[in-house]
PDB file of N, CA and C in Angstrom:
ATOM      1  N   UNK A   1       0.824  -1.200   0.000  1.00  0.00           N
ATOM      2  CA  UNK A   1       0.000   0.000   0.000  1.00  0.00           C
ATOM      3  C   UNK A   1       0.867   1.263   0.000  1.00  0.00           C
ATOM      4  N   UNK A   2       1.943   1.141   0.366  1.00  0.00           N
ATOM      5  CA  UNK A   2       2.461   2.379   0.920  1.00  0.00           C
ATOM      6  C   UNK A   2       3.321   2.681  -0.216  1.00  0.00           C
ATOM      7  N   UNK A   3       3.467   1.866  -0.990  1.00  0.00           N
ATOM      8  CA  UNK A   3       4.562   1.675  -3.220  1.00  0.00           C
ATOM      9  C   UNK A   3       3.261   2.859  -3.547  1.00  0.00           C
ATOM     10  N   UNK A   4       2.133   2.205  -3.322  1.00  0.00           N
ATOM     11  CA  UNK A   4       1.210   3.302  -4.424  1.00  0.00           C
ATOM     12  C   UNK A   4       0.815   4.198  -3.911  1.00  0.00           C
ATOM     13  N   UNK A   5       1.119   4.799  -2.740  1.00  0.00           N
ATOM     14  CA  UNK A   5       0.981   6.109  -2.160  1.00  0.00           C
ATOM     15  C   UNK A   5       2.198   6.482  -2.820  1.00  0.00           C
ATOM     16  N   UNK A   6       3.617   6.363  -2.862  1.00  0.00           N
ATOM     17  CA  UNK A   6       4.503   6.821  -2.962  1.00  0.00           C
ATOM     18  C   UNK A   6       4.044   6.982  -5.065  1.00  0.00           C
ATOM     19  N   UNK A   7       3.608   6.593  -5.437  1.00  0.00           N
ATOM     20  CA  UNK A   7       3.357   6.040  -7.082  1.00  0.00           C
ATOM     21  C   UNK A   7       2.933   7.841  -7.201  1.00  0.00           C
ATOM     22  N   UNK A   8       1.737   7.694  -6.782  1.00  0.00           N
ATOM     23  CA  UNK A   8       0.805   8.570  -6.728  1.00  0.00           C
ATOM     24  C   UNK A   8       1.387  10.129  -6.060  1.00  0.00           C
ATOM     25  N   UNK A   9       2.077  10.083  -4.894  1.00  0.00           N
ATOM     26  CA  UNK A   9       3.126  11.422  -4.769  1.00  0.00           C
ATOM     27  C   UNK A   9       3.587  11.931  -5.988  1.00  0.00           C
ATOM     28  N   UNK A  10       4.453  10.790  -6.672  1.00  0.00           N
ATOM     29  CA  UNK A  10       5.853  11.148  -7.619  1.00  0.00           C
ATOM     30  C   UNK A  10       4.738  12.147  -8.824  1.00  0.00           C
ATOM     31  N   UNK A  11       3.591  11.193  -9.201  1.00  0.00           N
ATOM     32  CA  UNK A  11       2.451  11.602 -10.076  1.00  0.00           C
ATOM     33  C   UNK A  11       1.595  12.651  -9.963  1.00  0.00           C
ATOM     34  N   UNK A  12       1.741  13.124  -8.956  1.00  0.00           N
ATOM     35  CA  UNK A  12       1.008  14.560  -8.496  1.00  0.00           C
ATOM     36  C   UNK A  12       2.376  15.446  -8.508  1.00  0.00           C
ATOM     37  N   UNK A  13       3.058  15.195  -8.128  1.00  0.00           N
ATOM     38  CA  UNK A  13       4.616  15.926  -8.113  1.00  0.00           C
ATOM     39  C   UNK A  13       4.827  16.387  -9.245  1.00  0.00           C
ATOM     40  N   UNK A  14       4.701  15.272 -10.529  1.00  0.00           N
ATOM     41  CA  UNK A  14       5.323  15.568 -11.508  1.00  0.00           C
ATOM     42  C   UNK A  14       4.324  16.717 -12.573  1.00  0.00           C
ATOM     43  N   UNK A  15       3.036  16.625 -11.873  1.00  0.00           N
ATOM     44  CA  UNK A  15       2.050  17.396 -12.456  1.00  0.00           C
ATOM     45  C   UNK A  15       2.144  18.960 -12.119  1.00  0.00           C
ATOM     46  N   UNK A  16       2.596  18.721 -11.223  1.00  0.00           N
ATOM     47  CA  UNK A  16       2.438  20.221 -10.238  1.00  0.00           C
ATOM     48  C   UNK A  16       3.726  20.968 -10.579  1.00  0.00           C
ATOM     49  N   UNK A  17       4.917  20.243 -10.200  1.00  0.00           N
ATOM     50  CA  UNK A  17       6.245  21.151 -10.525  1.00  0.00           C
ATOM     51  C   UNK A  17       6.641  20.915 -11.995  1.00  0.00           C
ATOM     52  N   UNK A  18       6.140  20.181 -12.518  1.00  0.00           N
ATOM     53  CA  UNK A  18       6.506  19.870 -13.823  1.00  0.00           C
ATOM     54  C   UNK A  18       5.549  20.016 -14.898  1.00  0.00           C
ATOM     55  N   UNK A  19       6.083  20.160 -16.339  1.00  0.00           N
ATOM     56  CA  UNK A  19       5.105  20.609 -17.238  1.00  0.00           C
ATOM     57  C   UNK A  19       5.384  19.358 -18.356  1.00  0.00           C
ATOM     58  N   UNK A  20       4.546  18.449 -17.846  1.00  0.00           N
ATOM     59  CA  UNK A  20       4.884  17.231 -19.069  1.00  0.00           C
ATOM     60  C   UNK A  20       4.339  17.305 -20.372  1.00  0.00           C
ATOM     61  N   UNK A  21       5.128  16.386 -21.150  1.00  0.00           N
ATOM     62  CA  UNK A  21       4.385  16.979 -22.523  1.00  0.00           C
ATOM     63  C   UNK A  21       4.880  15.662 -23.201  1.00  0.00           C
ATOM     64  N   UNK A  22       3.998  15.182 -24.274  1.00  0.00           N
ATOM     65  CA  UNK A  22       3.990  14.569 -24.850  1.00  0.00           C
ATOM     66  C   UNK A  22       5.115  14.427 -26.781  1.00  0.00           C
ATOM     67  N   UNK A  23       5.283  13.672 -26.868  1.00  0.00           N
ATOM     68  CA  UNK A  23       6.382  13.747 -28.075  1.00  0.00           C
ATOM     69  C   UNK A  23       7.674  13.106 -27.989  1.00  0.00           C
ATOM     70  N   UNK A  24       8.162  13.663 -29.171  1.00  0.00           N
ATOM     71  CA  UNK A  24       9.531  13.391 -29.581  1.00  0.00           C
ATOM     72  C   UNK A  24      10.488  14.368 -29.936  1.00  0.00           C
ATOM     73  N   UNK A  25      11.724  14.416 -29.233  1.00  0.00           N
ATOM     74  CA  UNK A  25      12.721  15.919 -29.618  1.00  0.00           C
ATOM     75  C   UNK A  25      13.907  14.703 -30.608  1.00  0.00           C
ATOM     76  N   UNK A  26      13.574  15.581 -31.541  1.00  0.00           N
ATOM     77  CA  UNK A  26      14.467  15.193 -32.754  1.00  0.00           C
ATOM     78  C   UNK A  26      15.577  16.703 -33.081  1.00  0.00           C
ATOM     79  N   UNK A  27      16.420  15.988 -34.269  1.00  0.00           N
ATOM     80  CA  UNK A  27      17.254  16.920 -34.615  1.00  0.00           C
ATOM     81  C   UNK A  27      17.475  16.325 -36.306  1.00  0.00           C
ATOM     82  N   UNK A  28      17.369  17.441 -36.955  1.00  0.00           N
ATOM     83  CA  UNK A  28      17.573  17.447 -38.693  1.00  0.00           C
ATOM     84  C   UNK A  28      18.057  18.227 -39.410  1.00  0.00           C
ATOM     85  N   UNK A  29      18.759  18.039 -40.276  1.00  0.00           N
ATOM     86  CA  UNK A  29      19.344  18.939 -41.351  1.00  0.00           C
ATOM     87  C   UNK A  29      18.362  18.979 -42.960  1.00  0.00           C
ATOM     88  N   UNK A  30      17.925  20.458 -42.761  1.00  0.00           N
ATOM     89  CA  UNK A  30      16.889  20.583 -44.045  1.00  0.00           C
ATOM     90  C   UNK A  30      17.370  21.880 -44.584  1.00  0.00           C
ATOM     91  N   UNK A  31      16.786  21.457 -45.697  1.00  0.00           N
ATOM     92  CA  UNK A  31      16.967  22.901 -47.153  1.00  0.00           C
ATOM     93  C   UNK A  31      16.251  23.844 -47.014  1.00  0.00           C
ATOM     94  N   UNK A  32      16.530  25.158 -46.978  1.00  0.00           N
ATOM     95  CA  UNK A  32      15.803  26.245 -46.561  1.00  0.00           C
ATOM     96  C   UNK A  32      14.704  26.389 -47.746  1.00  0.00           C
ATOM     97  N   UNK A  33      14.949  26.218 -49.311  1.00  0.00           N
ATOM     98  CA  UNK A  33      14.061  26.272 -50.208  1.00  0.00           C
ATOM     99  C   UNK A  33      14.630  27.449 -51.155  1.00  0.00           C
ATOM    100  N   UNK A  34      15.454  28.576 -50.848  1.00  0.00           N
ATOM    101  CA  UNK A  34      16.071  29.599 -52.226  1.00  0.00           C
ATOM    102  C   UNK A  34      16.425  28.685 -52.920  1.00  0.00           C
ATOM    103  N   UNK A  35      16.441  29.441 -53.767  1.00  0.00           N
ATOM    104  CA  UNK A  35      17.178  28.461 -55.281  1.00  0.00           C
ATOM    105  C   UNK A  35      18.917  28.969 -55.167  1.00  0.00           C
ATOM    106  N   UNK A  36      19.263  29.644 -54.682  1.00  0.00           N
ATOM    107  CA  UNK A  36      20.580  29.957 -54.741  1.00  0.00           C
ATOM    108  C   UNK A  36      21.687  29.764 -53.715  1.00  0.00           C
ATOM    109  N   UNK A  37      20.883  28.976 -52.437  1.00  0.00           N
ATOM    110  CA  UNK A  37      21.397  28.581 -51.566  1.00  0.00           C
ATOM    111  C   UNK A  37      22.629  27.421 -51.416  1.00  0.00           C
ATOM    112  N   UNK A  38      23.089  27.626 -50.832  1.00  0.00           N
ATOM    113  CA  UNK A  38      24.258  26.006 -50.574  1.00  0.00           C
ATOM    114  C   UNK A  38      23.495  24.418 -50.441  1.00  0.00           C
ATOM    115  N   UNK A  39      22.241  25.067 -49.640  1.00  0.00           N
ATOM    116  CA  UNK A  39      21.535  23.469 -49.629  1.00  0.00           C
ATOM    117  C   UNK A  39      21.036  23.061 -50.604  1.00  0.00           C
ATOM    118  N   UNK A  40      21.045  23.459 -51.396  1.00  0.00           N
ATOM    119  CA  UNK A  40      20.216  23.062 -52.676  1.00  0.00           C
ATOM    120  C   UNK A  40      21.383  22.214 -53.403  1.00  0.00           C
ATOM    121  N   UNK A  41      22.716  22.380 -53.206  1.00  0.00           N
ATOM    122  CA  UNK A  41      24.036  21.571 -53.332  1.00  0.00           C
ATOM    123  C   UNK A  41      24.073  19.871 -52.282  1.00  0.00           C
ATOM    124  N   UNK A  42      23.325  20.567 -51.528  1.00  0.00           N
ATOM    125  CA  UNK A  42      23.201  19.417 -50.259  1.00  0.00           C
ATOM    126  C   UNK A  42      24.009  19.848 -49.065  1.00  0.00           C
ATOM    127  N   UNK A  43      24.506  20.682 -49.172  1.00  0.00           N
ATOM    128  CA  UNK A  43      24.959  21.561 -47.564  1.00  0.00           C
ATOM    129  C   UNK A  43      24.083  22.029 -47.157  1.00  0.00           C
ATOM    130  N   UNK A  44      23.058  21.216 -45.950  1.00  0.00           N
ATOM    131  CA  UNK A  44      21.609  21.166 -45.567  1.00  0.00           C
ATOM    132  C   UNK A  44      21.942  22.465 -44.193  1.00  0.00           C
ATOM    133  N   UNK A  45      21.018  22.954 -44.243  1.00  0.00           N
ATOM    134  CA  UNK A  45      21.002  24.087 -42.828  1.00  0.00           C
ATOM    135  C   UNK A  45      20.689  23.003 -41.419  1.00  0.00           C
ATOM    136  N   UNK A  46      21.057  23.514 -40.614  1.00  0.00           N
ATOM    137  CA  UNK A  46      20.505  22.648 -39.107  1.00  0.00           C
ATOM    138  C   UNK A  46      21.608  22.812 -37.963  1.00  0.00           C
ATOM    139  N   UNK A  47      22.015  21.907 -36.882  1.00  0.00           N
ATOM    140  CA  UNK A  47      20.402  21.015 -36.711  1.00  0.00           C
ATOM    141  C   UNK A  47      19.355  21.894 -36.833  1.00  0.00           C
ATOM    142  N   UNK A  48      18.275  21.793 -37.122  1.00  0.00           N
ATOM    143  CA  UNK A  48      16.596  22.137 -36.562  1.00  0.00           C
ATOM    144  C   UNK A  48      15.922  21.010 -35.758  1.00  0.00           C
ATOM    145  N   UNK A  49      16.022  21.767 -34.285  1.00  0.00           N
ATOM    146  CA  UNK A  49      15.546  21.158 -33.546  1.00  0.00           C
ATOM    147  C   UNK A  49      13.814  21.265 -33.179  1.00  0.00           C
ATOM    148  N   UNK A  50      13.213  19.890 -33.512  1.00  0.00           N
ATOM    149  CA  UNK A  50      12.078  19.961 -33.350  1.00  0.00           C
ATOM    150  C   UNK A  50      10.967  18.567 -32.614  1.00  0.00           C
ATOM    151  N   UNK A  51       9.806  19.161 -32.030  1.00  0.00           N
ATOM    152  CA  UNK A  51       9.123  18.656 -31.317  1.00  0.00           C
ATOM    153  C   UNK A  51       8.318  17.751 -31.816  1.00  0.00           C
ATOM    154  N   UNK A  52       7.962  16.530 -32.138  1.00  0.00           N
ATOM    155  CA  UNK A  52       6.599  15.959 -32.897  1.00  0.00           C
ATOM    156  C   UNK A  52       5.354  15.002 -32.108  1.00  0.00           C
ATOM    157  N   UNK A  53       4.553  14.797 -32.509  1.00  0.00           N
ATOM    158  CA  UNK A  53       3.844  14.329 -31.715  1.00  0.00           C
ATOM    159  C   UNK A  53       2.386  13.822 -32.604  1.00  0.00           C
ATOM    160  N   UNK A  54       2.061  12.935 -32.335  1.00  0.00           N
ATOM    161  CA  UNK A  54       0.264  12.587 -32.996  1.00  0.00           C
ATOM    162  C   UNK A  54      -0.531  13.748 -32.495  1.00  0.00           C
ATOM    163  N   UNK A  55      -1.452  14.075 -33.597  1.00  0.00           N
ATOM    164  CA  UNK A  55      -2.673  14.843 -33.359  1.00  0.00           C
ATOM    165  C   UNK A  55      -3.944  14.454 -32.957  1.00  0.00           C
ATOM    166  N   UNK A  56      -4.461  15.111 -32.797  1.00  0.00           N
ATOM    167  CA  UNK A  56      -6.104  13.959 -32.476  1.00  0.00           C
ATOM    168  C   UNK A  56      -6.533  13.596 -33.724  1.00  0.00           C
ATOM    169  N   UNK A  57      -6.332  13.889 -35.052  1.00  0.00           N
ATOM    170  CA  UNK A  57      -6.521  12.957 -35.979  1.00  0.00           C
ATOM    171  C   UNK A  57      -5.313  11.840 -36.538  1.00  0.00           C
ATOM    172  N   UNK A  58      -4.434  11.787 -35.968  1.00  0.00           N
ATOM    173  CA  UNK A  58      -3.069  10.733 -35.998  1.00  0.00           C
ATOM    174  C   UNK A  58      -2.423  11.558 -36.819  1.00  0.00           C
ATOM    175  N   UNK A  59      -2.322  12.919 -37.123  1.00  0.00           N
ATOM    176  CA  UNK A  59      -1.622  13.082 -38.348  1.00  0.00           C
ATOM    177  C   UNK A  59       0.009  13.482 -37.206  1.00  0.00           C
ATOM    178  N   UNK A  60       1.122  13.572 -37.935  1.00  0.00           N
ATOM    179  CA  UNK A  60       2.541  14.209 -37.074  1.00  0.00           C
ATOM    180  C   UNK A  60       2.321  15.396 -37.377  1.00  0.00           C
ATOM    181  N   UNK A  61       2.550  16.061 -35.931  1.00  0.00           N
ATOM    182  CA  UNK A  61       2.364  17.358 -36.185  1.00  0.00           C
ATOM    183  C   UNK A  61       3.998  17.739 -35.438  1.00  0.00           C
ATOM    184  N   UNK A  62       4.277  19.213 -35.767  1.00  0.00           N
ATOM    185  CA  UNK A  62       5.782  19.659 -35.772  1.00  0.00           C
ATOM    186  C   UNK A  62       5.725  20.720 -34.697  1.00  0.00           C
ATOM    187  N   UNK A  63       6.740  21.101 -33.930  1.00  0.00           N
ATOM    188  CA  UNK A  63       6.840  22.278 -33.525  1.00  0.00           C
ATOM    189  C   UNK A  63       7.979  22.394 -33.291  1.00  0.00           C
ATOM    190  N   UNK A  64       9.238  23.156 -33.796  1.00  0.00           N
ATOM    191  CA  UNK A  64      10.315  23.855 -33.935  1.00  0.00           C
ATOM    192  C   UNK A  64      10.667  24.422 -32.687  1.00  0.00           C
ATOM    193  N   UNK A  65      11.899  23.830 -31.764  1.00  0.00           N
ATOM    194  CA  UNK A  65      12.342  24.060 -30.877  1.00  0.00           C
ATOM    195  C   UNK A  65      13.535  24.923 -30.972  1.00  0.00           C
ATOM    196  N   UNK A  66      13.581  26.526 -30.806  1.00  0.00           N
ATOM    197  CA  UNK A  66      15.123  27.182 -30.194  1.00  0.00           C
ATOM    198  C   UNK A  66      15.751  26.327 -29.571  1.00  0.00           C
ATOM    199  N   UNK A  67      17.288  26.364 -30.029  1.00  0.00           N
ATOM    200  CA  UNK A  67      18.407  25.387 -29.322  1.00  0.00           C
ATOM    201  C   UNK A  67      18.067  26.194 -27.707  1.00  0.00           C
ATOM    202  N   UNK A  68      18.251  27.098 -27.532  1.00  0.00           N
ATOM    203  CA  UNK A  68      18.347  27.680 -25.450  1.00  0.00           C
ATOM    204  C   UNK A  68      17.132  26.978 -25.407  1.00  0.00           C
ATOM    205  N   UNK A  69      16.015  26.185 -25.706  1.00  0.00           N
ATOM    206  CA  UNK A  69      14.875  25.475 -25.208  1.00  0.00           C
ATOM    207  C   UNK A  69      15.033  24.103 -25.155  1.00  0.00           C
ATOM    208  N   UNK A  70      16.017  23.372 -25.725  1.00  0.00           N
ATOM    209  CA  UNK A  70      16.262  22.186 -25.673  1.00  0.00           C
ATOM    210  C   UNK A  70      16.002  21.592 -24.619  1.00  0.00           C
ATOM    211  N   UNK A  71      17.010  21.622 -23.605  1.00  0.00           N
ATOM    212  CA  UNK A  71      17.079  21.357 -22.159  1.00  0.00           C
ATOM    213  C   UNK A  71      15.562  21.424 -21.885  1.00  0.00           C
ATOM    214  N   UNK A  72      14.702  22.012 -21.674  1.00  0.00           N
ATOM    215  CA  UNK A  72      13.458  22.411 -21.319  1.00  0.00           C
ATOM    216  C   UNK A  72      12.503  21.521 -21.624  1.00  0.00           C
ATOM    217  N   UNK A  73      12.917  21.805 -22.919  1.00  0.00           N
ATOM    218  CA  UNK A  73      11.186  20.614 -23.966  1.00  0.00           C
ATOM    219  C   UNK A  73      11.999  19.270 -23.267  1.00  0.00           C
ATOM    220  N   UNK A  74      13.225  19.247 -23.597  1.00  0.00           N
ATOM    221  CA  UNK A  74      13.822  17.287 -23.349  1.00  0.00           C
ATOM    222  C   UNK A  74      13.193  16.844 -21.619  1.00  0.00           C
ATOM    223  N   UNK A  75      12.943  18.040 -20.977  1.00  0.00           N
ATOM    224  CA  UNK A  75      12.709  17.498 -19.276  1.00  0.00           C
ATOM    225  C   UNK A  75      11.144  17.226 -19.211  1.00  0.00           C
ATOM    226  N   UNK A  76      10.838  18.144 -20.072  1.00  0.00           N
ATOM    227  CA  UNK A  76       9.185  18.237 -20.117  1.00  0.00           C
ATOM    228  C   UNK A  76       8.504  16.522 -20.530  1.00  0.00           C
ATOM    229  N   UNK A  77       9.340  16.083 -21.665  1.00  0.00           N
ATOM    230  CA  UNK A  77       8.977  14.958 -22.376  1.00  0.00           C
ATOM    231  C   UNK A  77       9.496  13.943 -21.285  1.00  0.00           C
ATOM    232  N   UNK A  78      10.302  13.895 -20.470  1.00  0.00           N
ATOM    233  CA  UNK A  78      11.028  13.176 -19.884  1.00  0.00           C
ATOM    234  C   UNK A  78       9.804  13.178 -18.400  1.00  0.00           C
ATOM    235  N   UNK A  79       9.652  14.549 -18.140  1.00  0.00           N
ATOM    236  CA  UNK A  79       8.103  14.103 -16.871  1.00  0.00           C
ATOM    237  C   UNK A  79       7.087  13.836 -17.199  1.00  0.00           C
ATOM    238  N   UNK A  80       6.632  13.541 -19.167  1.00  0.00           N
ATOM    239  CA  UNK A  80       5.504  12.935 -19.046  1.00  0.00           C
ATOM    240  C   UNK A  80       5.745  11.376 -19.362  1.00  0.00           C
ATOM    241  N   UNK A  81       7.170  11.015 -19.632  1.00  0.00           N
ATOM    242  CA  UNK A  81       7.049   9.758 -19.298  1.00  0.00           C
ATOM    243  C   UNK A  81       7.239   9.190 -17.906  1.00  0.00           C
ATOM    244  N   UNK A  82       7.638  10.086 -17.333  1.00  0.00           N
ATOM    245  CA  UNK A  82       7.431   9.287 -15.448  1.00  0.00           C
ATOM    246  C   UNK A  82       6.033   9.742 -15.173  1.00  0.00           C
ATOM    247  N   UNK A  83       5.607  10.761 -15.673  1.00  0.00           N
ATOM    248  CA  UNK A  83       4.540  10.453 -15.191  1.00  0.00           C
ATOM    249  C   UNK A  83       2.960   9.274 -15.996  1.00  0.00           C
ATOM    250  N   UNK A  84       3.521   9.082 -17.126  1.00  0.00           N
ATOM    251  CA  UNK A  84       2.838   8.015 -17.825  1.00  0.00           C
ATOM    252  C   UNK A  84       3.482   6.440 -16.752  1.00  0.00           C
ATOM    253  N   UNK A  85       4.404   5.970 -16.667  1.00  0.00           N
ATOM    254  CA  UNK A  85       4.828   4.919 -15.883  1.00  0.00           C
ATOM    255  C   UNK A  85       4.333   5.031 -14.749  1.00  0.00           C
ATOM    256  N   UNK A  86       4.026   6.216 -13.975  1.00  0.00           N
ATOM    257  CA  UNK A  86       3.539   5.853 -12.748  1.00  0.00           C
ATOM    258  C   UNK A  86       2.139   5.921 -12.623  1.00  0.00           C
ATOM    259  N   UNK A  87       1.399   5.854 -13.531  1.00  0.00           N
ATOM    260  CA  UNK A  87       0.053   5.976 -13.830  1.00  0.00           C
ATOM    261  C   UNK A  87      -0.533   4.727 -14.030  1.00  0.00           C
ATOM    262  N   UNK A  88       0.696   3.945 -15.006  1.00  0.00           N
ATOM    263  CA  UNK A  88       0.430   2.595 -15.850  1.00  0.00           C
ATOM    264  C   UNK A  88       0.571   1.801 -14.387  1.00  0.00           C
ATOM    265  N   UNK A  89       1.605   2.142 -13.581  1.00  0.00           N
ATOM    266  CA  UNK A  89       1.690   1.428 -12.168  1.00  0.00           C
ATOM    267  C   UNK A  89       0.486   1.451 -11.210  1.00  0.00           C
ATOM    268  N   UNK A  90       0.367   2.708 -11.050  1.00  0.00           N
ATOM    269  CA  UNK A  90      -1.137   2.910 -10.142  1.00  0.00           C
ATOM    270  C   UNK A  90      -2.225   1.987 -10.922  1.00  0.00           C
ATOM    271  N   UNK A  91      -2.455   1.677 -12.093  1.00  0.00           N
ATOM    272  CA  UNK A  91      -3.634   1.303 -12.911  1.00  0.00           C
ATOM    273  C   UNK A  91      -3.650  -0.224 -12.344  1.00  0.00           C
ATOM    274  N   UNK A  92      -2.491  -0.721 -12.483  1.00  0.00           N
ATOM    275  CA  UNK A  92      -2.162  -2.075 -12.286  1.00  0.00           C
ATOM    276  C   UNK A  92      -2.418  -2.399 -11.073  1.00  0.00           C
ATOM    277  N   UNK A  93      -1.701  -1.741 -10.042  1.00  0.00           N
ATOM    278  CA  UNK A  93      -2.363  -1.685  -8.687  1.00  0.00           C
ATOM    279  C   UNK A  93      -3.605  -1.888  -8.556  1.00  0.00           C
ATOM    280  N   UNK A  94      -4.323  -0.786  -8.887  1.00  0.00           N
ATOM    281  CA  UNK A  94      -5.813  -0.538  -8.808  1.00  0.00           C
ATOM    282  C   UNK A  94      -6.565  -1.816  -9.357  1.00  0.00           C
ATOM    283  N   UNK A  95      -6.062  -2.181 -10.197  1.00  0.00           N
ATOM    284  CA  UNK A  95      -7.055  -3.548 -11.348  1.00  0.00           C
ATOM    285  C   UNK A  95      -6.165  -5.204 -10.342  1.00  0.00           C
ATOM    286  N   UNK A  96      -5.390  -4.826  -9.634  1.00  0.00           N
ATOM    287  CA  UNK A  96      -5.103  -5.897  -8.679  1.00  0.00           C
ATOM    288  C   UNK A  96      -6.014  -5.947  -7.663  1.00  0.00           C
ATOM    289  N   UNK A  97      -6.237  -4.987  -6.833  1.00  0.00           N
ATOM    290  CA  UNK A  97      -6.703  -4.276  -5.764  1.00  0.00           C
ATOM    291  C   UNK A  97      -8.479  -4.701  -6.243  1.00  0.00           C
ATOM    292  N   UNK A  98      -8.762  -4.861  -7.293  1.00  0.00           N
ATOM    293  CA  UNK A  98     -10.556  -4.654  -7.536  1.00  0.00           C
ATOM    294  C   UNK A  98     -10.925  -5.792  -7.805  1.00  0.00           C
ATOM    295  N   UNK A  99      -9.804  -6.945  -8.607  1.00  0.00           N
ATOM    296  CA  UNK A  99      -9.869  -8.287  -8.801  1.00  0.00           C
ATOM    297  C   UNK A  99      -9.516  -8.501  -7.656  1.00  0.00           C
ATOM    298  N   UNK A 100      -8.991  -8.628  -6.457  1.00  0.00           N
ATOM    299  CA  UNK A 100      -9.316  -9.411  -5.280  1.00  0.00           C
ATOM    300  C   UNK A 100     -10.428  -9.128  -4.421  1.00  0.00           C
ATOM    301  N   UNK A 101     -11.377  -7.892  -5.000  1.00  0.00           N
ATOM    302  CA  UNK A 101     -12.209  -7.707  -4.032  1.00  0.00           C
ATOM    303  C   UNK A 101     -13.638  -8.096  -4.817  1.00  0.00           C
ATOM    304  N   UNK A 102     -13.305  -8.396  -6.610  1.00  0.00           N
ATOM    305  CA  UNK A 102     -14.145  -9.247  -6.782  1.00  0.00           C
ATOM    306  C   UNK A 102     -14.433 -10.683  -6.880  1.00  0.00           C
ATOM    307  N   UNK A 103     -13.681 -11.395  -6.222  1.00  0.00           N
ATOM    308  CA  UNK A 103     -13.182 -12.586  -5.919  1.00  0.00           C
ATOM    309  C   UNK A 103     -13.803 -13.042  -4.686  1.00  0.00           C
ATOM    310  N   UNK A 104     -13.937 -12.123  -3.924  1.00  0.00           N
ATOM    311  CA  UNK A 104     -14.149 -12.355  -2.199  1.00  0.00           C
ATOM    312  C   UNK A 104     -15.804 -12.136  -2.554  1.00  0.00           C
ATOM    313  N   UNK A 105     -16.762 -11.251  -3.489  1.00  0.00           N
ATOM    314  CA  UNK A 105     -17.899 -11.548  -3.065  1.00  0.00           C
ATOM    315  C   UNK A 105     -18.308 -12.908  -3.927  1.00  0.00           C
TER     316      UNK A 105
END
């Protein structure tokens, strides 16, 4: 009992001081699009650092991260996966916890 109190702290914790967010931080080298540019040679501009993620219609959607934001978005994505694991933990708990108490009637 006292794992999923502690589950459930880390999970309110991570909600409260933390700003989780869902996605992927990638890094790419792309062509700006002038015609007179170097990339158009294949000396690609970058990194471009960027955010992706499913939409509510599944499509990938983008959002372009400033390098001074890196650090930031990478912690953000990083507390919504502790806080997704400790959720998936509490769930499990909980669906343990309801199957033994539908067992007993």
């Amino acid at each position: 009992m006292k794992a999923l109190e502690m589950k459930k702290d880390l999970l309110i914790g991570i909600v409260r001081k933390g700003m989780p967010v869902v996605g992927n931080l990638s890094s790419a080298y792309l062509p700006c699009g002038k015609a007179n540019c170097k990339c158009q040679e294949g000396f690609l501009h970058g990194p471009a650092w960027r955010l992706t993620w499913k939409d509510q219609k599944q499509k990938t959607a983008i959002l372009y991260v400033p390098k001074k934001k890196i650090a930031q978005v990478a912690k953000a994505i990083a507390d919504y996966q502790k806080a997704r694991e400790a959720l998936r933990e509490i769930g499990r708990d909980n669906l343990s916890r309801l199957a033994q108490k539908l067992k007993k009637k």
